[in-house]
Every structure is written in structure tokens, then in C-alpha cells.
N, C-alpha and C. Protein backbone atom coordinates (compact mmCIF):
# COMPACT_ATOMS: atom_id res chain seq x y z
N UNK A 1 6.91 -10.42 31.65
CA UNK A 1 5.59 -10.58 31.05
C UNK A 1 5.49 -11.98 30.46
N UNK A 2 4.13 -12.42 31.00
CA UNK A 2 4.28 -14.20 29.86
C UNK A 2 3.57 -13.76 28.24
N UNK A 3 3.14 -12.70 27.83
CA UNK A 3 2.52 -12.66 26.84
C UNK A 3 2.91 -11.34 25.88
N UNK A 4 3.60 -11.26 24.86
CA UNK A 4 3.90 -10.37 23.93
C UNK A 4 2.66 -9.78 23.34
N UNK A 5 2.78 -8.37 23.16
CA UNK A 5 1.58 -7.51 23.29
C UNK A 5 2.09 -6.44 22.08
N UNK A 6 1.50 -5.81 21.09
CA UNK A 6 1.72 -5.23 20.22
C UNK A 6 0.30 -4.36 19.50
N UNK A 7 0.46 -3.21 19.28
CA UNK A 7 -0.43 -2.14 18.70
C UNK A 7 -0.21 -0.93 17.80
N UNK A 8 1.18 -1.46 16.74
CA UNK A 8 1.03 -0.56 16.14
C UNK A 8 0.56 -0.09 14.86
N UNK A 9 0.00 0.76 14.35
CA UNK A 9 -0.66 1.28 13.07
C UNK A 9 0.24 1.90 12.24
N UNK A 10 0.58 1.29 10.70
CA UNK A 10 1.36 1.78 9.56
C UNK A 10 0.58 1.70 8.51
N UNK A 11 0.85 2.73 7.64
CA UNK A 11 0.42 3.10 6.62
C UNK A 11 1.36 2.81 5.53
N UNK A 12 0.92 1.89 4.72
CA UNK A 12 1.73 1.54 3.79
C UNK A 12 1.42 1.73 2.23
N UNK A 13 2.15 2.53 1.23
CA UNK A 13 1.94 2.71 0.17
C UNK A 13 2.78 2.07 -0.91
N UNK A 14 2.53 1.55 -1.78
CA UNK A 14 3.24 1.76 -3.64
C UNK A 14 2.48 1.77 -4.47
N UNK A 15 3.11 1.73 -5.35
CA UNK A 15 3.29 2.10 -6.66
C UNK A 15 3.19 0.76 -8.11
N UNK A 16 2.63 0.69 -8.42
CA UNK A 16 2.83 -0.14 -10.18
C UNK A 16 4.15 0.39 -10.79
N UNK A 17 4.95 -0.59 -11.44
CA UNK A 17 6.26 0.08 -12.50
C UNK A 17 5.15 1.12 -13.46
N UNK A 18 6.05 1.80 -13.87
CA UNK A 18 5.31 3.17 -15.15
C UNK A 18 5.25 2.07 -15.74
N UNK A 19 6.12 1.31 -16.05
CA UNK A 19 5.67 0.75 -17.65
C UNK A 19 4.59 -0.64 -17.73
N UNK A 20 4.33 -0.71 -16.21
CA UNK A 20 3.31 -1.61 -16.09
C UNK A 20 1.96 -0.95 -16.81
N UNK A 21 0.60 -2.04 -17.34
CA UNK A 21 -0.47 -1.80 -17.05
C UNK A 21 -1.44 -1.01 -15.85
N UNK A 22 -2.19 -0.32 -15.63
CA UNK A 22 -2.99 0.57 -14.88
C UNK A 22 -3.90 -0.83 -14.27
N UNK A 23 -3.86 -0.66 -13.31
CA UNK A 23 -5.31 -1.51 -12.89
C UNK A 23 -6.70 -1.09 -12.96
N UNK A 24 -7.21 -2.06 -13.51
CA UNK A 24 -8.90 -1.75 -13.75
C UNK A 24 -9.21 -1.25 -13.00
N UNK A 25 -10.18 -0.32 -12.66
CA UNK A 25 -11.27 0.06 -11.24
C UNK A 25 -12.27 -0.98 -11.30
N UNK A 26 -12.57 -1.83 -11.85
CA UNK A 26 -13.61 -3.00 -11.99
C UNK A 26 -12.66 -4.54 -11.45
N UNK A 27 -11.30 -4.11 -11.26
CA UNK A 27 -10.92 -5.24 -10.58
C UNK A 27 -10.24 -4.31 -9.06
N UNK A 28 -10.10 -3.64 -8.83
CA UNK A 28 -9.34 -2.64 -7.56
C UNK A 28 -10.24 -3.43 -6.78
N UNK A 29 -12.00 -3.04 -6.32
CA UNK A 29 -12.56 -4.16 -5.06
C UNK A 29 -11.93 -5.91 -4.92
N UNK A 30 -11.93 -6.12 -5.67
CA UNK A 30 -11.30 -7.63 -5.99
C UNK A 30 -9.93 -8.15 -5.49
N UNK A 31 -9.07 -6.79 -5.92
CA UNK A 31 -7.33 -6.86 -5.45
C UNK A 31 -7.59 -6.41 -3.94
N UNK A 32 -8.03 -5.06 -4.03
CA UNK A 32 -8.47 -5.12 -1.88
C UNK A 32 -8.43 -6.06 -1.11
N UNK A 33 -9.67 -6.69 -1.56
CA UNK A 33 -9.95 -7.76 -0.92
C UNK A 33 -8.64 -9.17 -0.69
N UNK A 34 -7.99 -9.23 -1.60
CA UNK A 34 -7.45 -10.30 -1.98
C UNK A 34 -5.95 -9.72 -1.16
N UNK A 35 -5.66 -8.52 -1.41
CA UNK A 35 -4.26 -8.03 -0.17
C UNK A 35 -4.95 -8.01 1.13
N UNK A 36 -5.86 -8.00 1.46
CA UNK A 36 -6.62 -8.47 2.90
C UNK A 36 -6.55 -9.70 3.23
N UNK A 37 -6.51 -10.79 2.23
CA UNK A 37 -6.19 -12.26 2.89
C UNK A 37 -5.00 -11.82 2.85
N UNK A 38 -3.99 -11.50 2.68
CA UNK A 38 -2.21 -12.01 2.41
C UNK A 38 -1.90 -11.18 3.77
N UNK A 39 -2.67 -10.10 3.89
CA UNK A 39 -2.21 -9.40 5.57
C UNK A 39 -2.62 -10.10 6.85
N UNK A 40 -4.20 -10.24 6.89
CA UNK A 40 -4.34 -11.52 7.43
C UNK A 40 -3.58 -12.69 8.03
N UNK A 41 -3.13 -13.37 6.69
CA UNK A 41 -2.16 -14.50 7.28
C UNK A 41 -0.94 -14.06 7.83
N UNK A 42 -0.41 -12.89 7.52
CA UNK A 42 0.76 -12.47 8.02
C UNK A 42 0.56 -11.77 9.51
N UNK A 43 -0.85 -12.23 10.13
CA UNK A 43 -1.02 -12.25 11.59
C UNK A 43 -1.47 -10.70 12.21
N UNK A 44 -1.97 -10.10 10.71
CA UNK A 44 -2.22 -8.52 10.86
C UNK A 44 -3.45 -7.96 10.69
N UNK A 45 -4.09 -7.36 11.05
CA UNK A 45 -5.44 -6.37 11.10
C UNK A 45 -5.41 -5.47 10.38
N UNK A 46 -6.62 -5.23 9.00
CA UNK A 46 -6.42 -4.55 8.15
C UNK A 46 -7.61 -3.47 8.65
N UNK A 47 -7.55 -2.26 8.46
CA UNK A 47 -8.27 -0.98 8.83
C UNK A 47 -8.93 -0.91 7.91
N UNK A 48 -7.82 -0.17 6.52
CA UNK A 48 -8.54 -0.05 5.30
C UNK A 48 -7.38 -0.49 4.13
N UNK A 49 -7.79 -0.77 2.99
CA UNK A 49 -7.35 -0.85 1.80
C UNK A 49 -7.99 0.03 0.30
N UNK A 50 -7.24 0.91 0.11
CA UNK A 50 -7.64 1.81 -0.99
C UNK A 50 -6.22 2.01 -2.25
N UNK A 51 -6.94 2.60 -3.02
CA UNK A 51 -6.12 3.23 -3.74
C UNK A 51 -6.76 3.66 -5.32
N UNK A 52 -6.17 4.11 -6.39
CA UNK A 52 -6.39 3.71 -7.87
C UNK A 52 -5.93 2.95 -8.32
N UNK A 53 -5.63 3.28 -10.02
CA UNK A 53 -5.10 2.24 -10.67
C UNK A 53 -3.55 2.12 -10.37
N UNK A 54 -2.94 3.27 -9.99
CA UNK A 54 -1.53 3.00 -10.13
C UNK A 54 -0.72 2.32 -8.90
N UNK A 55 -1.78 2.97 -8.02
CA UNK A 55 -1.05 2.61 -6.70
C UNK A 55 -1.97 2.95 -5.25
N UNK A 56 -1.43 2.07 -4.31
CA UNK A 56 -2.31 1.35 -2.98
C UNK A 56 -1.77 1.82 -1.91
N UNK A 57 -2.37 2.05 -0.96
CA UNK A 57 -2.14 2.76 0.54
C UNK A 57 -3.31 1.61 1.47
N UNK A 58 -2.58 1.54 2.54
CA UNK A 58 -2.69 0.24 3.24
C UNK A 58 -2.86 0.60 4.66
N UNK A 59 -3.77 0.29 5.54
CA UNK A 59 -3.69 1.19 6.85
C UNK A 59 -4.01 -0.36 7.30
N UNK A 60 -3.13 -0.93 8.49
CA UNK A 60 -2.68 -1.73 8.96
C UNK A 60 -2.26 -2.08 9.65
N UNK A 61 -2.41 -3.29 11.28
CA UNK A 61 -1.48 -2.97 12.05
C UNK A 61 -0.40 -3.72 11.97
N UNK A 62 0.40 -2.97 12.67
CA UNK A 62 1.97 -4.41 12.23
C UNK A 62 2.07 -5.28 13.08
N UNK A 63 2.63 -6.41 12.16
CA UNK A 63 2.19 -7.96 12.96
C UNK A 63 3.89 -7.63 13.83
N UNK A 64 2.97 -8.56 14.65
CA UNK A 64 4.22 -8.57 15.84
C UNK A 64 5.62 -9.25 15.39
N UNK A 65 5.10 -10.56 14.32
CA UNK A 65 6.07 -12.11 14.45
C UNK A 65 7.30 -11.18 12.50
N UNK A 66 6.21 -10.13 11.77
CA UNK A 66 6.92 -10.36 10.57
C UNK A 66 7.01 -9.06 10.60
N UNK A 67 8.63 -8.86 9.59
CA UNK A 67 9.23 -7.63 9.45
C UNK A 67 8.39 -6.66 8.31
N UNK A 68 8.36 -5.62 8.57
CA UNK A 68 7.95 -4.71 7.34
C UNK A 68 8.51 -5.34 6.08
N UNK A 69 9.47 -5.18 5.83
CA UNK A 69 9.96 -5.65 4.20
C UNK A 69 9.44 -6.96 4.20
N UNK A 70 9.21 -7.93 4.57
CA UNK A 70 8.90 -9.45 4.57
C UNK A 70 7.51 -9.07 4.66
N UNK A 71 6.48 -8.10 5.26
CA UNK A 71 5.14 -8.42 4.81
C UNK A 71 4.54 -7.65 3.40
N UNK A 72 5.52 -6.56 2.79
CA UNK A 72 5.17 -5.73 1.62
C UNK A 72 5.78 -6.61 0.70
N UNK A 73 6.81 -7.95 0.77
CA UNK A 73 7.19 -8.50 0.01
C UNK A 73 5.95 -9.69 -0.32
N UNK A 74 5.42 -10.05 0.98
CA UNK A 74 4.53 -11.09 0.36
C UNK A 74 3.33 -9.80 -0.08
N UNK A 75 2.91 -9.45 0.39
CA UNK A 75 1.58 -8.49 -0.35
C UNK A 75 2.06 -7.90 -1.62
N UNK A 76 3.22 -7.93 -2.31
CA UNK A 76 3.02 -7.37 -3.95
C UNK A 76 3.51 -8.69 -4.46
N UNK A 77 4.58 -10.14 -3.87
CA UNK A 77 4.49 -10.90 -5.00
C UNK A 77 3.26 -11.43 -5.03
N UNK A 78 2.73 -11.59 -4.14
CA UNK A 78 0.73 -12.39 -4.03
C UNK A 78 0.43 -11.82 -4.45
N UNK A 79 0.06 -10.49 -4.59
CA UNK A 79 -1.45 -9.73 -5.10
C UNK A 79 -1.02 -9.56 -6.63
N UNK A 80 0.25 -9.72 -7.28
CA UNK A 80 0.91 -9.59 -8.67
C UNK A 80 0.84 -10.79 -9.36
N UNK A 81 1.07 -12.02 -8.35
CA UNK A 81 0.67 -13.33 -9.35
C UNK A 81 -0.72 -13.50 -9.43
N UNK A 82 -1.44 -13.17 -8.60
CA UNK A 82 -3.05 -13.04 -8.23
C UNK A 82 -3.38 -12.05 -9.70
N UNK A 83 -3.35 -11.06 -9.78
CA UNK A 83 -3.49 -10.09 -10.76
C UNK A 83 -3.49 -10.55 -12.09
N UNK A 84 -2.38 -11.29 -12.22
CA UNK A 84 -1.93 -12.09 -13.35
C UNK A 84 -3.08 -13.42 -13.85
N UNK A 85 -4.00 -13.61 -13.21
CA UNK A 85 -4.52 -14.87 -13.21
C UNK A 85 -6.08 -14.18 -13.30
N UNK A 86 -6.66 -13.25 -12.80
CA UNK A 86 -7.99 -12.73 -13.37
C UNK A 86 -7.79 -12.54 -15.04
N UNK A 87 -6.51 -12.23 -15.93
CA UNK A 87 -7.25 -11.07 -17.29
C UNK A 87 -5.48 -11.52 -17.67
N UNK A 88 -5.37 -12.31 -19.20
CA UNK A 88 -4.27 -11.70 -19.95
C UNK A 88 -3.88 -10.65 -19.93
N UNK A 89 -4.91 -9.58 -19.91
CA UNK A 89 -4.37 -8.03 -19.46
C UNK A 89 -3.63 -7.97 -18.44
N UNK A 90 -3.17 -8.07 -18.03
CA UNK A 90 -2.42 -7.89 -16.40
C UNK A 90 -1.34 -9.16 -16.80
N UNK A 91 -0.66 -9.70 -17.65
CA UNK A 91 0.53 -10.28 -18.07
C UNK A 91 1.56 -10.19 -17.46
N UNK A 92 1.93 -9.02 -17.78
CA UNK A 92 2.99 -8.07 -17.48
C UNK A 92 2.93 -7.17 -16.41
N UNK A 93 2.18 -6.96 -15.85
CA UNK A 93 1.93 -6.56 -14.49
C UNK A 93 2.85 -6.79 -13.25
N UNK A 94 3.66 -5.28 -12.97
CA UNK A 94 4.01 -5.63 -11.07
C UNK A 94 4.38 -4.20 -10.98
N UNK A 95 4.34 -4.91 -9.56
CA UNK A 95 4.82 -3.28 -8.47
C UNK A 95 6.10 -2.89 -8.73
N UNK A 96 6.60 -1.45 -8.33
CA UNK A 96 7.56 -1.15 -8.29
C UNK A 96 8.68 -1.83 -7.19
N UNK A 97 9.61 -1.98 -7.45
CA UNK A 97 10.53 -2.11 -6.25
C UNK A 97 10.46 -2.07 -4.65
N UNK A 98 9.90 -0.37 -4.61
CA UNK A 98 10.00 0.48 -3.57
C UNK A 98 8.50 0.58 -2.60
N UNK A 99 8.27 1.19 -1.67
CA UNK A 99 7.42 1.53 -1.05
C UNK A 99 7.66 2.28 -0.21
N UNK A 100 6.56 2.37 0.40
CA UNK A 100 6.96 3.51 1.83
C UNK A 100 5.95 3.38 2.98
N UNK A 101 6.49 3.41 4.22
CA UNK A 101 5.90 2.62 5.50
C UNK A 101 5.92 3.72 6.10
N UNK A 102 4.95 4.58 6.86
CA UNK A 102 4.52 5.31 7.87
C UNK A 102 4.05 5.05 9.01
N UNK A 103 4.32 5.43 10.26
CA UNK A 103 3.72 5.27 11.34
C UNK A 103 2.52 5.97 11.53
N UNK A 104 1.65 5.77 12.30
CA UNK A 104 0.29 5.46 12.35
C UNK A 104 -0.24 5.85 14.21
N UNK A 105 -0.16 7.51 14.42
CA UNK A 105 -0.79 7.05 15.72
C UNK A 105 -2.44 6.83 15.78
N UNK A 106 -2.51 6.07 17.02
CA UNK A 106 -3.67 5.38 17.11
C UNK A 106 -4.84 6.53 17.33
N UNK A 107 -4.13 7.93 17.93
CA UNK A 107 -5.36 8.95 17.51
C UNK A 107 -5.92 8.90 16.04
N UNK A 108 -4.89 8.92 15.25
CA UNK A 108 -4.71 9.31 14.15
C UNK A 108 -5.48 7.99 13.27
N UNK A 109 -5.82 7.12 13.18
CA UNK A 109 -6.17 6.10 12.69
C UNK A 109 -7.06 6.61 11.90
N UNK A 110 -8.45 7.02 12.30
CA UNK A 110 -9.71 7.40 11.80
C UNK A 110 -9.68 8.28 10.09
N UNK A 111 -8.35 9.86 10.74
CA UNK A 111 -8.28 10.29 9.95
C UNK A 111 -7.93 9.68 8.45
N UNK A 112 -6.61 8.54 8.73
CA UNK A 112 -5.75 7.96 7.41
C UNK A 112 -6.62 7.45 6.89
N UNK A 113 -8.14 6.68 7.58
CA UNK A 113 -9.05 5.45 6.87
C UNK A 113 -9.90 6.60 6.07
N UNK A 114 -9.80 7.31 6.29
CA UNK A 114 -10.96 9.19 6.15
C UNK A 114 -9.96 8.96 4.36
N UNK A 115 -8.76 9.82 4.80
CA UNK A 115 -7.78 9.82 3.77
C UNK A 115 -7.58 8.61 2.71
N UNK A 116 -7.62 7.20 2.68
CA UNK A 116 -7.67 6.62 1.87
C UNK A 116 -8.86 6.10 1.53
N UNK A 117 -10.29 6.07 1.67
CA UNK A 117 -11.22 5.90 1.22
C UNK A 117 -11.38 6.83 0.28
N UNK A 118 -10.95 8.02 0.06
CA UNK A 118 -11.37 8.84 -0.76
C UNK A 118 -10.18 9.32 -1.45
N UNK A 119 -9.67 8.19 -1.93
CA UNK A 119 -8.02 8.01 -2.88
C UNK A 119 -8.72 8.79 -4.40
N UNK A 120 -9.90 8.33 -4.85
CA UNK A 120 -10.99 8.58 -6.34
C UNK A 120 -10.82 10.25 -6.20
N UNK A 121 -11.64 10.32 -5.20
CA UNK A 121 -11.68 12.14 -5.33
C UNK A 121 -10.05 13.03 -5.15
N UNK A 122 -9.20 12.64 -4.14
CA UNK A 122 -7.92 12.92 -3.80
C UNK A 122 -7.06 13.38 -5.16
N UNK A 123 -7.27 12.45 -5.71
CA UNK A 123 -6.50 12.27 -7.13
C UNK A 123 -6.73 12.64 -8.08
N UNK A 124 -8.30 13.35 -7.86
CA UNK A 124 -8.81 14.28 -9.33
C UNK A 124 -8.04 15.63 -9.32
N UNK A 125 -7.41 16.08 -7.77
CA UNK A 125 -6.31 17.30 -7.89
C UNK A 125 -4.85 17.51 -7.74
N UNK A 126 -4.45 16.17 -6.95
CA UNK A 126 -3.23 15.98 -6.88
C UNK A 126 -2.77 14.46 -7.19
N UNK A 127 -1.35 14.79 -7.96
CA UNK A 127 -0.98 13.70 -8.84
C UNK A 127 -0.46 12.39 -7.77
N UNK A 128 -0.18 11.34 -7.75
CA UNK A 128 0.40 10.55 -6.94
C UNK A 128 1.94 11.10 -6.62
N UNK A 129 3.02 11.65 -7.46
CA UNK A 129 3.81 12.11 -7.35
C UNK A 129 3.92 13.22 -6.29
N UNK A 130 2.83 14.30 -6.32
CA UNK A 130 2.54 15.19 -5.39
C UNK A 130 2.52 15.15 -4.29
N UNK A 131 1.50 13.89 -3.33
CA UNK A 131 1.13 12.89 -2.84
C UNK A 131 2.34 12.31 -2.29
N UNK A 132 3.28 11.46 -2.45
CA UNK A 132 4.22 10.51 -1.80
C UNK A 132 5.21 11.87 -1.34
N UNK A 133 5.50 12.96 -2.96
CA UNK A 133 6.90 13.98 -1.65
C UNK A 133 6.18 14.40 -0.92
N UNK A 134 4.67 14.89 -0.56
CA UNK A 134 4.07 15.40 0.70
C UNK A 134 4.73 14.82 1.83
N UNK A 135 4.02 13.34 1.71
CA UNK A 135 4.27 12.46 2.77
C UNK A 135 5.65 11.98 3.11
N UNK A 136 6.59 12.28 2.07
CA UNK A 136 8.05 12.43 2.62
C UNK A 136 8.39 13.04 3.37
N UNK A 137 7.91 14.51 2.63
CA UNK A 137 8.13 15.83 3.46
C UNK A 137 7.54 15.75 5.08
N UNK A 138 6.72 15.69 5.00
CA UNK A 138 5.72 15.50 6.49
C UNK A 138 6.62 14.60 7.20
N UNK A 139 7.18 13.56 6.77
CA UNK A 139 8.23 12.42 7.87
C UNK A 139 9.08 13.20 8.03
N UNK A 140 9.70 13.67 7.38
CA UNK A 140 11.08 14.08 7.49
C UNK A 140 12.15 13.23 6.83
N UNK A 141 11.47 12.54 5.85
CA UNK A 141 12.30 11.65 5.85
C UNK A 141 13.33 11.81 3.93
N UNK A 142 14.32 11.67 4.29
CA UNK A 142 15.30 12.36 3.08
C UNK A 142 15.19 11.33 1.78
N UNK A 143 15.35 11.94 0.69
CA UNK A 143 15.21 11.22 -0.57
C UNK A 143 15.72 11.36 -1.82
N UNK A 144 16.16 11.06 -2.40
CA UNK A 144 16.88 11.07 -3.49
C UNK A 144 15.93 11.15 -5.06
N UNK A 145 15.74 13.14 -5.13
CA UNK A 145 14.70 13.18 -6.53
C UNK A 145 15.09 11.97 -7.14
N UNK A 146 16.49 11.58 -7.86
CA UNK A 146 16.85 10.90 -9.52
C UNK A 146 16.40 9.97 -9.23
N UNK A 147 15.80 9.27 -7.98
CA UNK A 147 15.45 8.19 -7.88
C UNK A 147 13.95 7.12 -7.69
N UNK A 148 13.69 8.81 -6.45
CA UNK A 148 12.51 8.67 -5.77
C UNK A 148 11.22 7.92 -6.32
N UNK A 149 11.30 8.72 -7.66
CA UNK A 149 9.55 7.67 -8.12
C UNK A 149 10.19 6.85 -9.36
N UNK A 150 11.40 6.57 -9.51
CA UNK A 150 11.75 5.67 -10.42
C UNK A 150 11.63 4.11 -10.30
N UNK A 151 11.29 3.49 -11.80
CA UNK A 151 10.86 2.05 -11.87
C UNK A 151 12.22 1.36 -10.96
């Protein structure tokens, strides 16, 4: 082949440290927007960007040229020094450590953008905690309670 070709869809979530600040809902459109340039340059197509105050789910395709950990690394130190620079409030502000990357079939696309647009209502019944072991559970993928939602 002379031309490298790539289509896949991940869903990417975290988390704020607990002992961080909550993000405004009067700045959340603002941070969206602003992890949409940083995916962007990292050569990627953004679907949707949602979340609350604590934490963001990312429907996205993965860039061909950059690794998962190398594009969630630039999207929380950018969008955290960014954060830092609207409001003294947000000082002390950052993400947790951790995240979590899901695959994404391309049937499936519609539904996840369905699913994170409506992060506001989602969350008036189930906690974010609830929420991430679902989506553990659903992978299959193994985890360590003492650790799992720790700063």
C-alpha cells in the first residue's frame, strides 16, 4: 500500500484528583472546546466531548502517528494549564493520574455520542464511580478496588 489508512473510534474517560476543585458548568463549554484543539493537533477527529464537573468522556478517533498514553497526556497537561489561566479558582486544579480508553465500534459510534451528551441527566442517578466499574465490567477488563478510583 503507498498510503496508511486508519479508522478507529475510542472512548476516552477521567477523572479530576478528589481533592481537586469541581469544574464550573459555566466553564465545561469552554474546556470542550479547548480539548478539541489539543485532539485536533494530535491529527484526530473529535465526535463528541462531554462530561461534568468531575470528569470527561471523549469519543474520538485515534490518530494514526500518536500513542494513546501520549495523546491523554497532552489533553490533561493542556486542558489543566489552560484551566489554570481562566479563574484563580482552578489554582490547584488537575486530573487524576489514570484514565480509561475503550474501543469504539463504528456501528456503535452514534450510540456513545447519544451516551455522552447526556452526561447532566446520566448523573442525576448514577454516581461516576457506578459508571467507570460498569464500563470495566462490560470490557472485561480486571481492576484493582484499593486502587481503582484512587487519587
Amino acid at each position: 500500500m503507498s498510503q496508511s489508512l486508519s479508522q478507529i473510534y475510542v472512548h476516552l474517560i477521567f477523572h479530576k484528583k478528589y481533592s481537586s476543585v469541581a469544574i464550573l458548568e459555566k466553564d465545561l463549554s469552554k474546556l470542550f472546546a479547548y480539548i478539541d484543539g489539543i485532539i485536533v493537533n494530535n491529527k484526530s477527529l473529535v465526535v463528541k466531548i462531554g462530561g461534568v464537573s468531575d470528569h470527561i468522556h471523549i469519543l474520538c478517533t485515534h490518530p494514526r502517528t500518536v500513542t494513546t498514553a501520549k495523546l491523554v497526556e497532552e489533553i490533561k497537561r493542556c486542558s489543566s494549564r489552560w484551566l489554570k489561566t481562566l479563574s484563580p479558582y482552578y489554582i490547584n486544579f488537575a486530573w487524576q493520574g489514570g484514565y480509561a480508553v475503550f474501543s469504539v465500534s463504528a456501528s456503535q459510534v452514534h450510540k456513545v455520542e447519544r451516551y455522552i451528551m447526556n452526561q447532566k441527566e446520566h448523573h442525576k442517578k448514577k454516581s461516576f464511580e457506578e459508571e467507570y466499574i460498569e464500563f470495566l465490567n462490560a470490557y472485561n477488563i480486571k481492576y484493582d478496588n484499593d486502587y481503582v478510583l484512587k487519587d
